[in-house]
Protein backbone atom coordinates (compact mmCIF):
# COMPACT_ATOMS: atom_id res chain seq x y z
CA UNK A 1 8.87 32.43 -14.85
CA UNK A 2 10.96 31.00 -12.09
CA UNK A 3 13.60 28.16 -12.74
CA UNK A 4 13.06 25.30 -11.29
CA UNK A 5 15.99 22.78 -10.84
CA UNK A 6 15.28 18.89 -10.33
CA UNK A 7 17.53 15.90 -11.33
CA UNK A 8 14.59 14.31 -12.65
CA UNK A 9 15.65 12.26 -16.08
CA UNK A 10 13.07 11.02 -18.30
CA UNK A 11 15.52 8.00 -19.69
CA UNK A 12 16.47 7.21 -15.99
CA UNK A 13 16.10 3.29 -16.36
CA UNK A 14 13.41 2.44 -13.38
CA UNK A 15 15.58 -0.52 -12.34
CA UNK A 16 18.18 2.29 -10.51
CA UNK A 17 15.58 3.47 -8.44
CA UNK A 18 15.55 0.63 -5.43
CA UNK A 19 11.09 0.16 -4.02
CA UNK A 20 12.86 -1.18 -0.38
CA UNK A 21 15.42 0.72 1.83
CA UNK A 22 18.40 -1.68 3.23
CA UNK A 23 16.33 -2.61 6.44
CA UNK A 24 13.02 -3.13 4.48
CA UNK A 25 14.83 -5.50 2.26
CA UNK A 26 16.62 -7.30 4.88
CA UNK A 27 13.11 -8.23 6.57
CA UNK A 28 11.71 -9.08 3.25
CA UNK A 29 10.91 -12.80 2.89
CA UNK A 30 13.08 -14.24 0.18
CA UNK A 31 15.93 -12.54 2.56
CA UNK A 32 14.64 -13.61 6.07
CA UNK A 33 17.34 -16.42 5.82
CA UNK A 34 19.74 -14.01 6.03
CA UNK A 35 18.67 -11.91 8.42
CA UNK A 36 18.19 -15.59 10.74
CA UNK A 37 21.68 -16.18 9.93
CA UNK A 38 23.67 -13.35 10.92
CA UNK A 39 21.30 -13.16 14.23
CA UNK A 40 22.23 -17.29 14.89
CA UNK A 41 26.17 -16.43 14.33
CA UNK A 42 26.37 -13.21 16.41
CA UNK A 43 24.76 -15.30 19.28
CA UNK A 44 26.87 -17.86 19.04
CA UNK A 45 29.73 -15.51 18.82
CA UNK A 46 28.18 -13.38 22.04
CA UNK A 47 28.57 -16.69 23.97
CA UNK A 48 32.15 -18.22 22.46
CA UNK A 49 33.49 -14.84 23.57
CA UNK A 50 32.08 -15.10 27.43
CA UNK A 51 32.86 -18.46 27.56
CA UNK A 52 36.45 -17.87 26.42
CA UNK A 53 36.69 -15.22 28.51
CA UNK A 54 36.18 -17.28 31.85
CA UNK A 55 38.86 -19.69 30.68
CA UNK A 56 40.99 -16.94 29.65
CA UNK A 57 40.77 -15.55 33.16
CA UNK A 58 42.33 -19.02 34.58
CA UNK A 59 45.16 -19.40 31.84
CA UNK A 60 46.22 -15.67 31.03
CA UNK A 61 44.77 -13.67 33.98
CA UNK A 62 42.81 -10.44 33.99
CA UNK A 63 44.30 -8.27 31.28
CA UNK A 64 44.93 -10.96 28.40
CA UNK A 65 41.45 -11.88 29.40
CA UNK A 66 39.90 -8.60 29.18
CA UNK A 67 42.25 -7.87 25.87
CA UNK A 68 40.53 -11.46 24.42
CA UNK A 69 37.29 -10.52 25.19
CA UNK A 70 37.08 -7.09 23.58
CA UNK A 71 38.66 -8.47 20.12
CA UNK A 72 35.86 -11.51 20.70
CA UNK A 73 33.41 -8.69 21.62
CA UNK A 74 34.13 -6.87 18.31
CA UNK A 75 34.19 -9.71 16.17
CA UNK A 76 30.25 -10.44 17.63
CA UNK A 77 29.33 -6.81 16.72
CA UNK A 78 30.80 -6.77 13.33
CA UNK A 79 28.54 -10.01 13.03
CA UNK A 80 25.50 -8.22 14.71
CA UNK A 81 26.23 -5.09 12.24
CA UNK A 82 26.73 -7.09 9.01
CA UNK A 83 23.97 -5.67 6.80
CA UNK A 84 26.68 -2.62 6.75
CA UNK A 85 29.53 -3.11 4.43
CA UNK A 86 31.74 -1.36 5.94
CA UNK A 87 30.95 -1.52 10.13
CA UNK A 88 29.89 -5.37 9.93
CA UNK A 89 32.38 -6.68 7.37
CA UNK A 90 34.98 -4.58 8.16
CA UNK A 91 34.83 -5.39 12.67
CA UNK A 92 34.87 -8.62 11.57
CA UNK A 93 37.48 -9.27 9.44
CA UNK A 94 39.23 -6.67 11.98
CA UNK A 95 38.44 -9.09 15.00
CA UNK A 96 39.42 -12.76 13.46
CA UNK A 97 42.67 -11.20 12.69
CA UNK A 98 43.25 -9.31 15.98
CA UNK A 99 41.96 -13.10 17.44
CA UNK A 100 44.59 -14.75 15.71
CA UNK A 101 47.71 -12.55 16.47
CA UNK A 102 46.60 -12.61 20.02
CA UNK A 103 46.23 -16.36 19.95
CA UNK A 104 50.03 -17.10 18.66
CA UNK A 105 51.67 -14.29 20.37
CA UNK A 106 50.25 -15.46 24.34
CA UNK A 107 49.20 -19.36 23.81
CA UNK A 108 45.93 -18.73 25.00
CA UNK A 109 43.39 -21.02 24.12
CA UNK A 110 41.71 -20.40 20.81
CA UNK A 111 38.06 -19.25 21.06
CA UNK A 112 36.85 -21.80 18.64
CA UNK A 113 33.37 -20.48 18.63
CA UNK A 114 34.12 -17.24 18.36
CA UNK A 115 36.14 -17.78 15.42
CA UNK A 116 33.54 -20.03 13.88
CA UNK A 117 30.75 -17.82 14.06
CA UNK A 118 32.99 -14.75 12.83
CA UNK A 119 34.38 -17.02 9.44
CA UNK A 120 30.42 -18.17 9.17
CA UNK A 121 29.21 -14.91 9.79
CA UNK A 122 31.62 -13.58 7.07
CA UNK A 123 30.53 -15.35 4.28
CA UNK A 124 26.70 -14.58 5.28
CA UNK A 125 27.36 -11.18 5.28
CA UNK A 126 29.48 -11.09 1.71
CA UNK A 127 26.17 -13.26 0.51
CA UNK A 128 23.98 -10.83 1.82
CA UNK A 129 26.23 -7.96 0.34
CA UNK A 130 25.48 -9.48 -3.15
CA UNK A 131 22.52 -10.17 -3.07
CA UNK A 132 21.76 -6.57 -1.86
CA UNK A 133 23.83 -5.30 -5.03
CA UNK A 134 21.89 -7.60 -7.41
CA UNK A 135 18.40 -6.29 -5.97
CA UNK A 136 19.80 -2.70 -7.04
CA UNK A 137 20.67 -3.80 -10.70
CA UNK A 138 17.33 -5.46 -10.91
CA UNK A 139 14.42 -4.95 -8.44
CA UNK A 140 13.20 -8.40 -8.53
CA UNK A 141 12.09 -10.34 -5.36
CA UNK A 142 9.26 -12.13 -4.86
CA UNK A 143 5.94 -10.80 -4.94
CA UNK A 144 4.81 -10.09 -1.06
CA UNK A 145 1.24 -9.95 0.49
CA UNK A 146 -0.09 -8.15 3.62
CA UNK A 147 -2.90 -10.59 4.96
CA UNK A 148 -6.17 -8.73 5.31
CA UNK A 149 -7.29 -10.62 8.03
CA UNK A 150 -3.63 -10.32 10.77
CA UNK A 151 -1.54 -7.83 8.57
CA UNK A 152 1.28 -9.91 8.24
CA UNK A 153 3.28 -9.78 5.60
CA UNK A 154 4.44 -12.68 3.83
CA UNK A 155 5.53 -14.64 0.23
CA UNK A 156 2.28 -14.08 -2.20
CA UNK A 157 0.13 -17.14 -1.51
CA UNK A 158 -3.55 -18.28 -1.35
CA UNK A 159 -3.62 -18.63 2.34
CA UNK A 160 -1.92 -16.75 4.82
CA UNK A 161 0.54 -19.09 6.78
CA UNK A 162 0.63 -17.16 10.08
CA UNK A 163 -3.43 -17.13 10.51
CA UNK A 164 -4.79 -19.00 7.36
CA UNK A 165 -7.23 -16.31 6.42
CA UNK A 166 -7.97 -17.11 2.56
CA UNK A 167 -5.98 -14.47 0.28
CA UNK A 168 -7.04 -12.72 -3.39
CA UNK A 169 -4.65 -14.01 -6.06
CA UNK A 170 -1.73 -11.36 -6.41
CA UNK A 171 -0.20 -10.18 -9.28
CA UNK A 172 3.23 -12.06 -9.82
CA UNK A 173 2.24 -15.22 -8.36
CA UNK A 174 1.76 -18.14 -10.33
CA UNK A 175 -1.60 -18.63 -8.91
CA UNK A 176 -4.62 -18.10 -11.27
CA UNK A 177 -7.93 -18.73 -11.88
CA UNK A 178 -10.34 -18.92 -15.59
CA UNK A 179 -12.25 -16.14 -15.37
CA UNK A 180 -14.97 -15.43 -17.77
CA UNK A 181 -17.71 -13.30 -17.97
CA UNK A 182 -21.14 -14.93 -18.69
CA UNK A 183 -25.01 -13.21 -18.74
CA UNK A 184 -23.51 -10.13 -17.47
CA UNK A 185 -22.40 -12.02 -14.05
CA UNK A 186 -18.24 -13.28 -13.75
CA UNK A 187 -17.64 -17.14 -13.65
CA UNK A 188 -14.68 -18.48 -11.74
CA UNK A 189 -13.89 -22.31 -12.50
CA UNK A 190 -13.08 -22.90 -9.37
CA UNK A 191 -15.73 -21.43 -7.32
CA UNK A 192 -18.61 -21.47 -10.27
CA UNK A 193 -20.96 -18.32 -10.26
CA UNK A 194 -19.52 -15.45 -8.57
CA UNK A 195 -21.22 -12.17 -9.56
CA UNK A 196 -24.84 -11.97 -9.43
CA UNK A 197 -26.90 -12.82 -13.04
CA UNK A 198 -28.45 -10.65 -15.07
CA UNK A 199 -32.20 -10.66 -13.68
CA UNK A 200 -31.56 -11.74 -10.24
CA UNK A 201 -34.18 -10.38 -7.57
CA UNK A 202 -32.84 -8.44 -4.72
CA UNK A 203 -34.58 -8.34 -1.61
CA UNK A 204 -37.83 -8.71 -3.36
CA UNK A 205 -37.25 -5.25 -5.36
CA UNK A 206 -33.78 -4.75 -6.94
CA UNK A 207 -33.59 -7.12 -10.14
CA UNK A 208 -29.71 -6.86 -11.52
CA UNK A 209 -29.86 -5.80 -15.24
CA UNK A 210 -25.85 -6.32 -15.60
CA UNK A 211 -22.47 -5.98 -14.29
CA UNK A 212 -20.95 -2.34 -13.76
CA UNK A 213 -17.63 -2.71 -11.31
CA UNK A 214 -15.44 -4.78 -9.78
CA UNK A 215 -13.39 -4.21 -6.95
CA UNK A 216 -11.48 -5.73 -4.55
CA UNK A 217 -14.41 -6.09 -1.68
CA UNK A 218 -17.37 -5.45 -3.51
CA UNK A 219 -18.92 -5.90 -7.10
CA UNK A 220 -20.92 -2.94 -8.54
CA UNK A 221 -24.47 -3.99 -10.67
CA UNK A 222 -26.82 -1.49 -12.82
CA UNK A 223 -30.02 -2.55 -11.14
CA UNK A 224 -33.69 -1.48 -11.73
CA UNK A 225 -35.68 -0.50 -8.29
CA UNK A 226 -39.22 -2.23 -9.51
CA UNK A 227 -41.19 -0.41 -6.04
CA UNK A 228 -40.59 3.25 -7.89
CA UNK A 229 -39.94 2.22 -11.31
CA UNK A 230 -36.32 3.51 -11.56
CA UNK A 231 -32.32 2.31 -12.17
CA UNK A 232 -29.87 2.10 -9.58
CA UNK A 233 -26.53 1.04 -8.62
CA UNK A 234 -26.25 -1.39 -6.20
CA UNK A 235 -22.98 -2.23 -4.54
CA UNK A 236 -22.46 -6.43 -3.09
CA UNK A 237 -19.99 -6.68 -0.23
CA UNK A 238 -18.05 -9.20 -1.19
CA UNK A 239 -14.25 -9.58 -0.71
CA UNK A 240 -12.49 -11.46 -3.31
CA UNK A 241 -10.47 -14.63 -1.98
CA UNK A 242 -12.81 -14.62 1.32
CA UNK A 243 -16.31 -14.89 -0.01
CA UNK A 244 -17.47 -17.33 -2.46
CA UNK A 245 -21.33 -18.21 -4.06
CA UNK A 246 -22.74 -21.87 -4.82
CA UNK A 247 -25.81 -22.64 -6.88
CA UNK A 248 -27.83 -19.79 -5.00
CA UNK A 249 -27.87 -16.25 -4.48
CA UNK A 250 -25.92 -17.26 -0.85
CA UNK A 251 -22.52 -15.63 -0.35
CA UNK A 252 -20.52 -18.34 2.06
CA UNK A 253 -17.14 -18.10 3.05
CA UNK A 254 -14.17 -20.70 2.63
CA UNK A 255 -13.10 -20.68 6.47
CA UNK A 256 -13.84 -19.95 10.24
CA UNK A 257 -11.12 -17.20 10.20
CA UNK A 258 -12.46 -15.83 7.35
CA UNK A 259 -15.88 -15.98 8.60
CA UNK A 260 -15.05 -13.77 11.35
CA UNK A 261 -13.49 -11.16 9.78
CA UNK A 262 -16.15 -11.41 6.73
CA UNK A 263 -18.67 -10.64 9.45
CA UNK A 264 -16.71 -7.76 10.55
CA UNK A 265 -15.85 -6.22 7.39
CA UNK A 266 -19.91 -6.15 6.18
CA UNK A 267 -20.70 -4.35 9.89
CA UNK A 268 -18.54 -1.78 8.68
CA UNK A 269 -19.37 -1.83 5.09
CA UNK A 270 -22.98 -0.79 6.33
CA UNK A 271 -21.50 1.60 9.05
CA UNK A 272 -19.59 3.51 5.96
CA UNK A 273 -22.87 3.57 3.94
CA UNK A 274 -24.78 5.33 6.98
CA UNK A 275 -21.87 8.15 6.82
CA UNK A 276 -22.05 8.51 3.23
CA UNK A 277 -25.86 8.96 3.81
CA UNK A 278 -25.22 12.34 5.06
CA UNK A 279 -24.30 13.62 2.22
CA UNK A 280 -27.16 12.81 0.44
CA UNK A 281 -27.88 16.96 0.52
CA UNK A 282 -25.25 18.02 -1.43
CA UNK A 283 -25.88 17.39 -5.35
CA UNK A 284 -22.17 16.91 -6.07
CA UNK A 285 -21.73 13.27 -4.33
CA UNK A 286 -23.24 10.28 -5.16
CA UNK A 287 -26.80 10.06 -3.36
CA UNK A 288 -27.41 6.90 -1.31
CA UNK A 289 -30.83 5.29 -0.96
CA UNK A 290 -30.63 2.15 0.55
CA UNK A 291 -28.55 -0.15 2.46
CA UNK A 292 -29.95 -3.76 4.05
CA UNK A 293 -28.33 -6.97 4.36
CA UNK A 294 -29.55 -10.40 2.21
CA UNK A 295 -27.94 -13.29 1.04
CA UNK A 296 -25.64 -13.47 4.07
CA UNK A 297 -24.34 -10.61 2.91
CA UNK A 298 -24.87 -6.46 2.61
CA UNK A 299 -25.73 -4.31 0.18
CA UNK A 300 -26.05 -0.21 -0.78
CA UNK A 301 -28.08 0.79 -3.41
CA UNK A 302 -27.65 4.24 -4.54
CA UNK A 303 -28.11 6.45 -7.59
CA UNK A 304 -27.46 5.63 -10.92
CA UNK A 305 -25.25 7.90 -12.68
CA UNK A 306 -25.56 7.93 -16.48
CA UNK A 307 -21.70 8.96 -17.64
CA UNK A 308 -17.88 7.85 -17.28
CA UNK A 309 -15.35 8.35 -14.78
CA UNK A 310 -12.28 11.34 -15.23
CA UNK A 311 -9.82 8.35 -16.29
CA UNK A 312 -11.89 7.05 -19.36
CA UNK A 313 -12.75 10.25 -20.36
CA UNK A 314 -8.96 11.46 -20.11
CA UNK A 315 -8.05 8.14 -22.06
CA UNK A 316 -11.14 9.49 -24.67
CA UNK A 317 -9.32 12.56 -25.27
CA UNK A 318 -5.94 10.71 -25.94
CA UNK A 319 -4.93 11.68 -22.39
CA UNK A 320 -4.78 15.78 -23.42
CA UNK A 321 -7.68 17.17 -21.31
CA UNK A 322 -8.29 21.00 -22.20
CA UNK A 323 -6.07 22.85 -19.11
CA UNK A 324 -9.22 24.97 -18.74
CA UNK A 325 -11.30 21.69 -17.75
CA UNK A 326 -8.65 21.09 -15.52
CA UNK A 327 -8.51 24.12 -13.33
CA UNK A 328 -12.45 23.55 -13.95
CA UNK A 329 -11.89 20.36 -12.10
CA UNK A 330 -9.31 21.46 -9.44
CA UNK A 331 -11.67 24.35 -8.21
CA UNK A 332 -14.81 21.73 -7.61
CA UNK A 333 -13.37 19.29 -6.05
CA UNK A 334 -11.97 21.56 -3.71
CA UNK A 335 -15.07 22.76 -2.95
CA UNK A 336 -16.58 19.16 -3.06
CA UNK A 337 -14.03 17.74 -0.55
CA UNK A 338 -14.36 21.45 1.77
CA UNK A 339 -18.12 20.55 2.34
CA UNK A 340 -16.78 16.86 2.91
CA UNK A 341 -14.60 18.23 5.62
CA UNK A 342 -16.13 20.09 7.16
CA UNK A 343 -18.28 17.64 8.19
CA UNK A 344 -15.58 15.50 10.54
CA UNK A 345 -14.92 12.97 7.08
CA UNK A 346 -12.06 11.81 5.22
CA UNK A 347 -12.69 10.02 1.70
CA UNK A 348 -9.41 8.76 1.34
CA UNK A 349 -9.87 7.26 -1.79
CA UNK A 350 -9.68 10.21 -4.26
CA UNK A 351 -8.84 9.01 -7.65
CA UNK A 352 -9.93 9.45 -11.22
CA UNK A 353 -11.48 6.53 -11.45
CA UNK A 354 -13.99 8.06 -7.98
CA UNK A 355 -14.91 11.01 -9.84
CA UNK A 356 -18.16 10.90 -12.69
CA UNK A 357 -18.42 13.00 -14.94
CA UNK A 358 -21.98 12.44 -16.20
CA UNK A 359 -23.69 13.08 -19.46
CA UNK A 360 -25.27 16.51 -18.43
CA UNK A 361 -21.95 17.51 -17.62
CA UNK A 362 -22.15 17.45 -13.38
CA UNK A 363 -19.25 15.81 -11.85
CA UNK A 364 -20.22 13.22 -8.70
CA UNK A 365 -17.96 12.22 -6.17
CA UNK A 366 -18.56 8.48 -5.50
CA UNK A 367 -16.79 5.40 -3.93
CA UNK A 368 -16.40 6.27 -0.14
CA UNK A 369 -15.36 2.69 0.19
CA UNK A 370 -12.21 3.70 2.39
CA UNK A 371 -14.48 6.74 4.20
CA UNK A 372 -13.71 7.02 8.12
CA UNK A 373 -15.59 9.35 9.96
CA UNK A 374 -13.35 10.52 13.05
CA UNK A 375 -12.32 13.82 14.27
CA UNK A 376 -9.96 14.91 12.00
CA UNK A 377 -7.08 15.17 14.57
CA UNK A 378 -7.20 11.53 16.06
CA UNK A 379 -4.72 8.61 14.50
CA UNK A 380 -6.25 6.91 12.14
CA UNK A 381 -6.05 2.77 12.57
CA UNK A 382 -8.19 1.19 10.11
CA UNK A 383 -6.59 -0.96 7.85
CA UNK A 384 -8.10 -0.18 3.81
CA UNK A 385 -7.01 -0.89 0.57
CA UNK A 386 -4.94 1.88 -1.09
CA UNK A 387 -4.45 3.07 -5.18
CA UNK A 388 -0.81 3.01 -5.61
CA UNK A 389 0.47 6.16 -7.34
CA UNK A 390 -2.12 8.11 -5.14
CA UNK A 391 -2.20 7.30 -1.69
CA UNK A 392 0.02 9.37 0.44
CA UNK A 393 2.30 7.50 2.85
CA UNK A 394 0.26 7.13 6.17
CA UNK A 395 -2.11 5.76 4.22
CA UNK A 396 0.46 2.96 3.96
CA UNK A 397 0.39 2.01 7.71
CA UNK A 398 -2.19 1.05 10.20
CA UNK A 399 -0.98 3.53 12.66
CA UNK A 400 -0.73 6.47 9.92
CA UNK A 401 -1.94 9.96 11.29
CA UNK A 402 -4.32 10.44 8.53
CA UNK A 403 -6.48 13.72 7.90
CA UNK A 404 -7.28 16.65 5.33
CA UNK A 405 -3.69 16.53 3.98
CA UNK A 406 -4.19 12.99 3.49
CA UNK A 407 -7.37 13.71 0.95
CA UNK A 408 -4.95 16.95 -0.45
CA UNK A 409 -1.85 14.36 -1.49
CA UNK A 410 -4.87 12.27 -3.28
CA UNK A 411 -6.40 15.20 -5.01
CA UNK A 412 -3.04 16.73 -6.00
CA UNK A 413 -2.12 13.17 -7.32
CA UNK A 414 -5.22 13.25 -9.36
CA UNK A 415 -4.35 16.80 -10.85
CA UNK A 416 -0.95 15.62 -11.22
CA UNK A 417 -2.34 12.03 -13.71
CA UNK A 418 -5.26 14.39 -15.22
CA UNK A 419 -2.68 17.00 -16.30
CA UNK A 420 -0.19 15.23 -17.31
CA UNK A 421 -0.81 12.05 -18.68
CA UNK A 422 1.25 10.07 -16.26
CA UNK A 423 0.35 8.50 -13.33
CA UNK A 424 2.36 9.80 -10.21
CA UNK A 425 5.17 7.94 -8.97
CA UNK A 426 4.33 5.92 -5.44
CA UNK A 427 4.56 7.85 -2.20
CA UNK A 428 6.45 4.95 -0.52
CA UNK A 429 9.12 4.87 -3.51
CA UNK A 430 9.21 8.75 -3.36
CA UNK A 431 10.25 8.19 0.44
CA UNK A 432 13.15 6.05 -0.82
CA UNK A 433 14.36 8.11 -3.95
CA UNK A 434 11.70 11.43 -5.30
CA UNK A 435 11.98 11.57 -9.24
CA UNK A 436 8.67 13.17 -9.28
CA UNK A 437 8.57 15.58 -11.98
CA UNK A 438 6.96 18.69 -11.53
CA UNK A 439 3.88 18.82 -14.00
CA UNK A 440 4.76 21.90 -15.69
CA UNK A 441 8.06 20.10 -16.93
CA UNK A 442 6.06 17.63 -18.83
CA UNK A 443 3.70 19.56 -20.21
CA UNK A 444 4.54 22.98 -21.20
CA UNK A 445 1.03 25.07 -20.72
CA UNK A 446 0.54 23.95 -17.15
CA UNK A 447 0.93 27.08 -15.08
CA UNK A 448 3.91 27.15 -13.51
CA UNK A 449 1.84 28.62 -10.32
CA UNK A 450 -0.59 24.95 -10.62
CA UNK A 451 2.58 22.93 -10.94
CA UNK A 452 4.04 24.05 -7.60
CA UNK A 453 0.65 24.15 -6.23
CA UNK A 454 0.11 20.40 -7.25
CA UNK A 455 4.07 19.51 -5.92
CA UNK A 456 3.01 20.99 -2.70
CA UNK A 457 -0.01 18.91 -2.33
CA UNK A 458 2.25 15.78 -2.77
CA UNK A 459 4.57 16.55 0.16
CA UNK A 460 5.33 12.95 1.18
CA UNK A 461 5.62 14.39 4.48
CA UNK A 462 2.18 15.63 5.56
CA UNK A 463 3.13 18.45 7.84
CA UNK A 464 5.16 20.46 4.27
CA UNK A 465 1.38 19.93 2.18
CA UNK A 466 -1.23 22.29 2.75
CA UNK A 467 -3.89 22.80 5.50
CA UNK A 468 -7.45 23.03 3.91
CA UNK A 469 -8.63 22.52 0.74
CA UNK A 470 -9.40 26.34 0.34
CA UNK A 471 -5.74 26.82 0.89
CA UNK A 472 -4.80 24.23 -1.71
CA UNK A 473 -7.54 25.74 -4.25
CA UNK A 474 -6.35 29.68 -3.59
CA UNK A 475 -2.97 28.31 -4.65
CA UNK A 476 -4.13 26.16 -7.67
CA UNK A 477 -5.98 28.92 -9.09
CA UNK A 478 -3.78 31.80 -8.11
């Protein structure tokens, strides 16, 4: 078997490894002040310098002018420059002395602002410096949202301060709310009744029998269909931190911002259940029968599938599934996800936790909740909601070129957490510092072949993964 060489360290302490690169941390918001700061100071020192400069011209003439403003000039750009230590620190220390010893050897007039904003500049820049150093040591800032409604991105709050769209409570912040569950429905303190009771009547035909999922735009009921006498799952649109429910049945909303994106988000909710309606052929993904809108809000009601998902039963088996099951798994969902394909959709939402394996012992592909059907080769813009640890990169922006590698980093993530027992470190800290281990490393009767087929998979750059899922399954199971 091959070697493989990585610097990959178990006992590496997580703290070394920084989340932010130097710029993302500059325009983070606990350093924005910064950031204002060095821009305010550079300014001023862009204008002290042509402003000494014209006066220059009338007390030294051209030359000592033009020699006064390049020193000013550099002193402004070491400013400009000063989230580098050694450009932006270094030009302006280099320019306040250069300003000086041209100052007392010619008389000329000393550029005052210039000089200010360099000194001020200085000791933002040294601030900055250490602050930078102590992020490194310690990874802590303040947790940071991206609003839902305008994608900004902002402290962790309730409401969003550049449109005031109503947030979900993030982890970190010291918002919270008393949650309990009660009659199989969730009861907030705040908001009273949230979730749906146990023998609610849907539509005149669904009654809920209890509470099955939660997520973070919909809740998830067991549900008996009382027209043909059978159980279903039925799936509430319902954002968290948007929607709310009184006394009634009624989902409301908490603003007129959040109203209008509420209203768009359920359009598409339905749109996405009418694409995973096509699928209702194949036996291996969840079959949809319903989807209607009641209670100012939507709903899809779909088959009930009698089992658990590939996460509980890994953590059932004391997270050491058989490797046979595994390349057992690998080959069907390729297939699964082929068939998906090759119909023009993406799922891009592959995870354990998407995966059944039922009682009978068929898998089901469910949870299409981030499904976009597009040709495969246009840019993807929809904003969604990504699983950290298995979510490939462009899945991180709103402009990310997503596709069928996009669904192959997700798989391969999935093989990667179902083989190994750990869950995959974050594409956007891989694309700061990789300590991905490759899964034969960790555990030692992983194929070595599978390994590098799974490390392939998770190319953080989409163009090094592979093309197809056939391609991805030859080399799993080669």
């Amino acid at each position: 078997m091959p070697e493989y060489q990585s610097s990959y360290s178990s006992s590496e302490k997580r703290s070394s490894v920084p989340i932010l690169t130097r710029k993302q941390f500059l325009h983070h918001p606990d350093i924005s002040v910064f950031r204002k700061n060095i821009i305010a100071a550079s300014i001023i020192a862009y204008v002290g310098a042509g402003v000494h400069f014209l006066i220059n011209i009338v007390y030294l003439g051209g030359f000592l002018a033009f020699m006064a403003l390049l020193v000013e000039v550099s002193l402004a750009l070491g400013i400009h420059l000063g989230q580098s230590r050694i450009c932006g620190t270094g030009l302006i220390v280099y320019g306040l002395i250069l300003m000086v010893l041209l100052w007392a050897s010619s008389g000329a007039p000393f550029g005052v602002l210039a000089v200010g904003a360099g000194i001020y500049g200085l000791i933002i820049t040294i601030k900055f410096h250490n602050r930078w150093r102590r992020y490194l040591e310690t990874n802590e800032l303040s947790p940071i949202m991206v609003c839902w409604n305008c994608g900004s991105v902002t402290k962790a709050s309730t409401i969003c301060p550049k449109c005031g769209a109503t947030q979900s409570v993030y982890p970190g912040t010291s918002v919270s709310y008393d949650i309990t569950y009660s009659n199989s429905g969730i009861y907030d303190s705040q908001t009273g009744e949230i979730s749906l009771l146990s023998g609610t009547m849907i539509n005149n035909r669904y009654q809920i029998l209890d509470l099955i999922g939660e997520g973070g735009f919909c809740y998830t009921y067991h549900a008996y269909d009382t027209l043909f006498n059978t159980e279903v799952a039925v799936k509430e649109f319902f954002p968290h931190g948007v929607a709310m429910r009184g006394n009634s049945e009624a989902v409301t909303v908490h603003t007129q911002n959040d109203s209008i994106a509420f209203d768009k988000g359920k359009r598409r909710f339905l749109s996405e259940a009418k694409g995973l309606a096509a699928f209702n052929t194949i036996p291996d993904i969840v079959t949809i029968y319903d989807f209607f809108e009641a209670n100012n809000t939507a709903y899809i009601t779909m088959e009930y599938l009698d089992g658990q998902n590939l996460r509980e039963y890994q953590k059932s088996l004391n997270y050491n599934i058989p490797m046979d099951y595994i390349m057992f798994l690998a080959d069907k969902m390729c297939q699964i996800l082929y068939e998906v394909h090759s119909r023009g959709i993406i799922h891009r939402d592959i995870s354990p936790d998407n995966i059944i394996l039922c009682n009978d012992g068929a898998l089901k592909l469910i949870d299409f909740g981030a499904l976009k059907q597009d040709t495969l080769d246009a840019q993807g813009t929809q904003t969604i909601i990504v699983k950290h640890g298995y979510a490939p990169i462009e899945q991180y922006y709103g402009n990310g070129r997503l596709g069928v590698w996009t669904d192959i980093y997700a798989l391969g993530a999935t093989l990667y957490h179902l083989s190994t027992g750990q869950m995959p470190q974050d594409s956007v800290e891989r694309a700061v510092r990789d300590t991905l281990a490759p899964p034969h490393m960790i555990r030692q009767d992983i194929p070595y072949g599978f390994s590098m087929a799974v490390m392939k998979a998770m190319s953080v750059n989409y163009e090094e993964r592979y093309i197809s899922m056939i391609e991805f399954r030859n080399a799993l199971l080669g």
